[in-house]
N, C-alpha and C. Protein backbone atom coordinates (compact mmCIF):
# COMPACT_ATOMS: atom_id res chain seq x y z
N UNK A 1 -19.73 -41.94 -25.53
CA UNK A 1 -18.81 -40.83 -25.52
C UNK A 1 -18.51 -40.36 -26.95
N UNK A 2 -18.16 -41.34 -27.97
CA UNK A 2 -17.76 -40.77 -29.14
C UNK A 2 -19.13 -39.82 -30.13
N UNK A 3 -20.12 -40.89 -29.36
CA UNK A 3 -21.83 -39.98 -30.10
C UNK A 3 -21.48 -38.75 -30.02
N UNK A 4 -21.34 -38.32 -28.74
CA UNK A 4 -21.34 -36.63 -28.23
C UNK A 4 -20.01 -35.49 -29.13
N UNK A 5 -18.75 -36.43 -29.16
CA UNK A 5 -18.29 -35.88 -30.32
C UNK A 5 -17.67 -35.39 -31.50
N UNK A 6 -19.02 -35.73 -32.22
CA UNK A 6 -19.17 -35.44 -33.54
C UNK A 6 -18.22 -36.71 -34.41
N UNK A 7 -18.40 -37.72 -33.93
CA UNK A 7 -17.81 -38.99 -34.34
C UNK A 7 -18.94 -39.61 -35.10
N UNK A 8 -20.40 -39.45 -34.83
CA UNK A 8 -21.75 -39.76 -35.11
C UNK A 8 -21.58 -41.27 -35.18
N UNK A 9 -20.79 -42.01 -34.30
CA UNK A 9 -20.74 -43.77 -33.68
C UNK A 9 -21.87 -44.36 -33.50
N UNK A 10 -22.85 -43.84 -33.18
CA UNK A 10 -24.36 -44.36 -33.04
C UNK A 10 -24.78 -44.86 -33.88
N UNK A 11 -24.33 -44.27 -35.41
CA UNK A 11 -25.32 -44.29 -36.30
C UNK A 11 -24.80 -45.14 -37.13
N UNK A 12 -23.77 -46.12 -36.93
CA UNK A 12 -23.43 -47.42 -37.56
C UNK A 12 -24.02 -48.94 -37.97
N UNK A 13 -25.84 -48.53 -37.11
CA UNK A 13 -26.00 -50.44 -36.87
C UNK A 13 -26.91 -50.06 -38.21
N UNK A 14 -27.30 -51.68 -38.47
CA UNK A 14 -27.80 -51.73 -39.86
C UNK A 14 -27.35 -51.88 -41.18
N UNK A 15 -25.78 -51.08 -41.42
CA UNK A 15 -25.61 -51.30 -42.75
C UNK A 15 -24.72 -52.27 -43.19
N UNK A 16 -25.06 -52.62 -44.64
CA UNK A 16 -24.78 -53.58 -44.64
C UNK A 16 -25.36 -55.05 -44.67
N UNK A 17 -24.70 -56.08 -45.17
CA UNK A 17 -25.43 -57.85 -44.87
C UNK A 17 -24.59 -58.22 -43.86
N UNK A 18 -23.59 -58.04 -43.94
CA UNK A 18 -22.04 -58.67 -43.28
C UNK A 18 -21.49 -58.08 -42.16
N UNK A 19 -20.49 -57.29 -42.69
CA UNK A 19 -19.65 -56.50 -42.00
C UNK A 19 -19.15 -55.51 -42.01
N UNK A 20 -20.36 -54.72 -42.62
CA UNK A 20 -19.96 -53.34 -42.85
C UNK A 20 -20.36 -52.28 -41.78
N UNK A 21 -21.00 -52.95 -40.97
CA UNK A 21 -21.72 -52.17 -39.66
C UNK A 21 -20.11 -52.34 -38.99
N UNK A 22 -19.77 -53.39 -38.32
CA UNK A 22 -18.16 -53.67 -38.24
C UNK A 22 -17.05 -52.93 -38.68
N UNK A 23 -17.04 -53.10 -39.90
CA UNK A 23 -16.09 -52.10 -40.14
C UNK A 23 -15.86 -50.63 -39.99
N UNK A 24 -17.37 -50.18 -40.43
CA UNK A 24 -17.54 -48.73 -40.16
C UNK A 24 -17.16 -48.56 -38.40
N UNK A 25 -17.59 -49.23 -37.63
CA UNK A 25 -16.93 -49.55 -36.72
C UNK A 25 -15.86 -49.24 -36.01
N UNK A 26 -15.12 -50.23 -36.63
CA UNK A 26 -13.22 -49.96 -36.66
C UNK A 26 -12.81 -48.74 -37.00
N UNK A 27 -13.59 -48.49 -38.08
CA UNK A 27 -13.02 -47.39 -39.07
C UNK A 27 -13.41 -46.14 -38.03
N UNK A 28 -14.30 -45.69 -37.30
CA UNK A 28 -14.30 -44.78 -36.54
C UNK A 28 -13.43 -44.81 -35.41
N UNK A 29 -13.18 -46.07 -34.61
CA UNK A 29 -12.60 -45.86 -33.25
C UNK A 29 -10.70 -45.54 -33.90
N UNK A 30 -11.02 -46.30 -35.02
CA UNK A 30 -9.54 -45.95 -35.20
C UNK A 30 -9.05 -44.31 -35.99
N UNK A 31 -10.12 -43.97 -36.43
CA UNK A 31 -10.34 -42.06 -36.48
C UNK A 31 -10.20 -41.51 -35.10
N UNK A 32 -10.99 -42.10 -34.35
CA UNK A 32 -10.83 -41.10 -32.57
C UNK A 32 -8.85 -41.74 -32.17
N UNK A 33 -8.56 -42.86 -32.73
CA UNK A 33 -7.06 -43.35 -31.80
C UNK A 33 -6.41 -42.01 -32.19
N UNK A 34 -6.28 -42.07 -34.04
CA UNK A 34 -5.70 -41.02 -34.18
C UNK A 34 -5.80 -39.80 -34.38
N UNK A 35 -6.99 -38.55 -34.04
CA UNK A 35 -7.10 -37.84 -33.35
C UNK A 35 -6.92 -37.78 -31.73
N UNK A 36 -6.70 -38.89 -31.05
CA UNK A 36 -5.83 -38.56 -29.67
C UNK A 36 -4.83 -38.43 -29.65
N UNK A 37 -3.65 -39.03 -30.61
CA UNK A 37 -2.49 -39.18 -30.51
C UNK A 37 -2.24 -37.55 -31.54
N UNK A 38 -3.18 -37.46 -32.12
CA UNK A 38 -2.80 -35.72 -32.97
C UNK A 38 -2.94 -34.59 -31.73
N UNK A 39 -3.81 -34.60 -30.59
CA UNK A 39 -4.45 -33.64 -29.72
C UNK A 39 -3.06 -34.06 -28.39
N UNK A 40 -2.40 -34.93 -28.38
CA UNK A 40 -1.61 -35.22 -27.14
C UNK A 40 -0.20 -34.72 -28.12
N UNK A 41 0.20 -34.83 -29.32
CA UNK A 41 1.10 -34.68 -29.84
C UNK A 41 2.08 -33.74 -31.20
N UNK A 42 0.57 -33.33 -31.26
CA UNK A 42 0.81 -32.07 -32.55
C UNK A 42 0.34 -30.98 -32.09
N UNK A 43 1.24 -29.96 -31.68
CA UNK A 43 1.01 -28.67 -31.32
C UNK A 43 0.14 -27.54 -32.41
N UNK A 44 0.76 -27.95 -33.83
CA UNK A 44 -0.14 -27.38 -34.67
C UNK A 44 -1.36 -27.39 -34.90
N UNK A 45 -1.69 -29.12 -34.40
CA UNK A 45 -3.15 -29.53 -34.57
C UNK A 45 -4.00 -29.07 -33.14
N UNK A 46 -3.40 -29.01 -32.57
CA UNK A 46 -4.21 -28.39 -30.92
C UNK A 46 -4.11 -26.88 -31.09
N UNK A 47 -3.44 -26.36 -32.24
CA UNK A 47 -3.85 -24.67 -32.62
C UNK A 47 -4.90 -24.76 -33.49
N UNK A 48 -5.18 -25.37 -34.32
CA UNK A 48 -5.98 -25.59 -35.34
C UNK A 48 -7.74 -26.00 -34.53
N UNK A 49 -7.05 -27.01 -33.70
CA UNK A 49 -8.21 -27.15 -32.99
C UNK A 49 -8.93 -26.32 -31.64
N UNK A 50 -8.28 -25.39 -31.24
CA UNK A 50 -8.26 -24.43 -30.83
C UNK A 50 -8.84 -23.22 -31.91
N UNK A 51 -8.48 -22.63 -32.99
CA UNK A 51 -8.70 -21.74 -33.26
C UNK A 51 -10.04 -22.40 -33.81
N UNK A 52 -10.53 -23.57 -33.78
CA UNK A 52 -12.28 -24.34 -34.44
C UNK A 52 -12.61 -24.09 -32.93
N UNK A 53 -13.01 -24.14 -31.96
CA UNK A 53 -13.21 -24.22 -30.84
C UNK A 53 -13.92 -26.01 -30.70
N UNK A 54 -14.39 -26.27 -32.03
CA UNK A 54 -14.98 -28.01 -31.51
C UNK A 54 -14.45 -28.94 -32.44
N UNK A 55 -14.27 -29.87 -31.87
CA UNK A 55 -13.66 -31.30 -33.16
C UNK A 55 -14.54 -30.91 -34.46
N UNK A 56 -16.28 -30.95 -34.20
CA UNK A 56 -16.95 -31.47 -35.44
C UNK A 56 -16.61 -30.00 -36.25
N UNK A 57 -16.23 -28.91 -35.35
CA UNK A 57 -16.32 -27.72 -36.42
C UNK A 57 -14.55 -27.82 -37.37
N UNK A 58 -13.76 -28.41 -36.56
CA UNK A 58 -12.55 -28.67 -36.78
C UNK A 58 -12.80 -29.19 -38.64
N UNK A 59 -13.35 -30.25 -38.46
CA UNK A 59 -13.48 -31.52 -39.22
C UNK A 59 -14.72 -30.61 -40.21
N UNK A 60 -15.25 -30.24 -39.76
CA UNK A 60 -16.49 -29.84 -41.29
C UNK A 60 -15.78 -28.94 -42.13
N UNK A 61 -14.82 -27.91 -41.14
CA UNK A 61 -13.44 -26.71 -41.81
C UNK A 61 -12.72 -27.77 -42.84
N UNK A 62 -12.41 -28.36 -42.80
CA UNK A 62 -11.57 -29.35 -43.77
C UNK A 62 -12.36 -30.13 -44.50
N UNK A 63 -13.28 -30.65 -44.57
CA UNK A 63 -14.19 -30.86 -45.44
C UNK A 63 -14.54 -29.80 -46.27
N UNK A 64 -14.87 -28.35 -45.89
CA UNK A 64 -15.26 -27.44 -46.92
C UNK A 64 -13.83 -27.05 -47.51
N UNK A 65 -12.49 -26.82 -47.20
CA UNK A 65 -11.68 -26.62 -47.70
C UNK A 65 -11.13 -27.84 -48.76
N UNK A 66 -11.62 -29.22 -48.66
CA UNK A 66 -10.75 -30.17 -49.26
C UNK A 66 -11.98 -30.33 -50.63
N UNK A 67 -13.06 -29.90 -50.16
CA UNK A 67 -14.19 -30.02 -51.03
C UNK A 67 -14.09 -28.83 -51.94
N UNK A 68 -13.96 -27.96 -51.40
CA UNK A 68 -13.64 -26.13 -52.31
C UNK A 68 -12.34 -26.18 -53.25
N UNK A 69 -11.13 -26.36 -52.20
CA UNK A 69 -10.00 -26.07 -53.18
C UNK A 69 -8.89 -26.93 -53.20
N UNK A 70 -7.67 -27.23 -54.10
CA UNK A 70 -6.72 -28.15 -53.74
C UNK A 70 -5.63 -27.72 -52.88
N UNK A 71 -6.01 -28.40 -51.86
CA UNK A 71 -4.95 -27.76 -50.55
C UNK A 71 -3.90 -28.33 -50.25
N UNK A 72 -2.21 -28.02 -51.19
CA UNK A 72 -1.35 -28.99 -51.48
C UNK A 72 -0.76 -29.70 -50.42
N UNK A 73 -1.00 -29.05 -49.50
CA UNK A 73 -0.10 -30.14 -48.17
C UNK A 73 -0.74 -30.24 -47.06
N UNK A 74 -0.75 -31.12 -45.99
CA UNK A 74 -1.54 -30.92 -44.87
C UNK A 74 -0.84 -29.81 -43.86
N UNK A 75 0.35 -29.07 -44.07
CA UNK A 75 1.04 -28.06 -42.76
C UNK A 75 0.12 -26.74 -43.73
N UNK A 76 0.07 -26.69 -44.89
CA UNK A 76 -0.92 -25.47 -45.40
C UNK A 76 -2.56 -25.84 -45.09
N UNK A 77 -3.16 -27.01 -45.21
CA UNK A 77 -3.81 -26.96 -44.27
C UNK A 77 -4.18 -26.75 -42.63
N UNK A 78 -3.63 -27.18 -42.11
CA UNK A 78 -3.44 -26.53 -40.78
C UNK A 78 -3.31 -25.37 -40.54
N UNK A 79 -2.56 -24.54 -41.48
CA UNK A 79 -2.32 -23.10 -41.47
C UNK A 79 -3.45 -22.27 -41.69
N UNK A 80 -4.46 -22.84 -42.57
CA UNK A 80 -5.64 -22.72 -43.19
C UNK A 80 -6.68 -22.24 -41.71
N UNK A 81 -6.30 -23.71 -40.89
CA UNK A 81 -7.89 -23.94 -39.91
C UNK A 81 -7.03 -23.01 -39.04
N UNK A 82 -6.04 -22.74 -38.65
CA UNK A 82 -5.75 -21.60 -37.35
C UNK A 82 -6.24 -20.13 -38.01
N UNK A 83 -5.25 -19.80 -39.26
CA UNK A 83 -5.85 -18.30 -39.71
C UNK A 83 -5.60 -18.19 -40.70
N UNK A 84 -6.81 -18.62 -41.40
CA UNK A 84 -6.81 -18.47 -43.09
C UNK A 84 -6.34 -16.98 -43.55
N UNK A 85 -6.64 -16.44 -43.18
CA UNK A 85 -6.17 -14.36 -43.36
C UNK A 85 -4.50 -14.29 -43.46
N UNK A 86 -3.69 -15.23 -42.81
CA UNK A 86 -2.23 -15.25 -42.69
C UNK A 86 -1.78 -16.32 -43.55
N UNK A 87 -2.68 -17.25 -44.29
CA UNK A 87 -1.55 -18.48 -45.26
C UNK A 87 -1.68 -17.06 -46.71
N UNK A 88 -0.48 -17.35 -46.91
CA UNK A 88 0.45 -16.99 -47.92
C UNK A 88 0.87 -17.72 -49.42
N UNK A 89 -0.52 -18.21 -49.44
CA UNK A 89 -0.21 -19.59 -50.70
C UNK A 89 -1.25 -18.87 -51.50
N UNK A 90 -1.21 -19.56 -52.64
CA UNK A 90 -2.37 -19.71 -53.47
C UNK A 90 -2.97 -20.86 -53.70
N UNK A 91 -4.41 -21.16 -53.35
CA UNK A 91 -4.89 -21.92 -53.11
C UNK A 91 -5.79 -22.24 -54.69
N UNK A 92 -5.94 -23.29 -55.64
CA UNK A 92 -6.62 -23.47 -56.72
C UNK A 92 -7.99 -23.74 -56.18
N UNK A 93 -8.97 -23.46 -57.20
CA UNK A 93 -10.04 -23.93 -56.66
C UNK A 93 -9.95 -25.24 -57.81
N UNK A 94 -10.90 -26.36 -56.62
CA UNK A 94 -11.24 -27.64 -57.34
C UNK A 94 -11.96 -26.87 -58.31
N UNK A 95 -11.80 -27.96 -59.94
CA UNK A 95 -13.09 -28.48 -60.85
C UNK A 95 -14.25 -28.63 -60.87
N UNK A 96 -15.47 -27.87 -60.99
CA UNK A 96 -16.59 -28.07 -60.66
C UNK A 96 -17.05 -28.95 -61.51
């Protein structure tokens, strides 16, 4: 279930000597806990994710914004992924 989406859970075996296949692991299911508890409990984030129409497009939107510019808070982010045309900030661009 998480393969399909855009969690890319599949692609964990192998790395690593130890326990890093493991951890990466953890480290994802506990990314999906809390994106359920954001999608059952943050109205902003179910607009945000709504106005992405898919998690992975949700999540690549914030990657190009956190990668592009310094986006001082996460409620101006959010404001960002519903309708960038309406935030009212000035946004710096990162340091190349």
């Amino acid at each position: 279930m998480l393969k399909n989406q855009g969690y890319e859970y599949g692609r964990n075996d192998g790395h690593g000597k130890q326990h890093l296949a493991s951890t990466l692991g953890m480290m994802t299911m506990l990314a999906f806990l809390v994106d359920q508890i954001q999608e059952q409990a943050c109205r902003v984030y179910r607009e945000a994710r709504t106005a992405r129409r898919t998690k992975k497009n949700l999540w690549e939107q914030m990657r190009v914004y956190m990668n592009t510019f310094r986006v001082p808070d996460w409620s101006t982010m959010m404001a960002l992924l519903i309708d960038p045309d309406a935030v009212g900030v000035s946004i710096d661009p990162r340091p190349g």
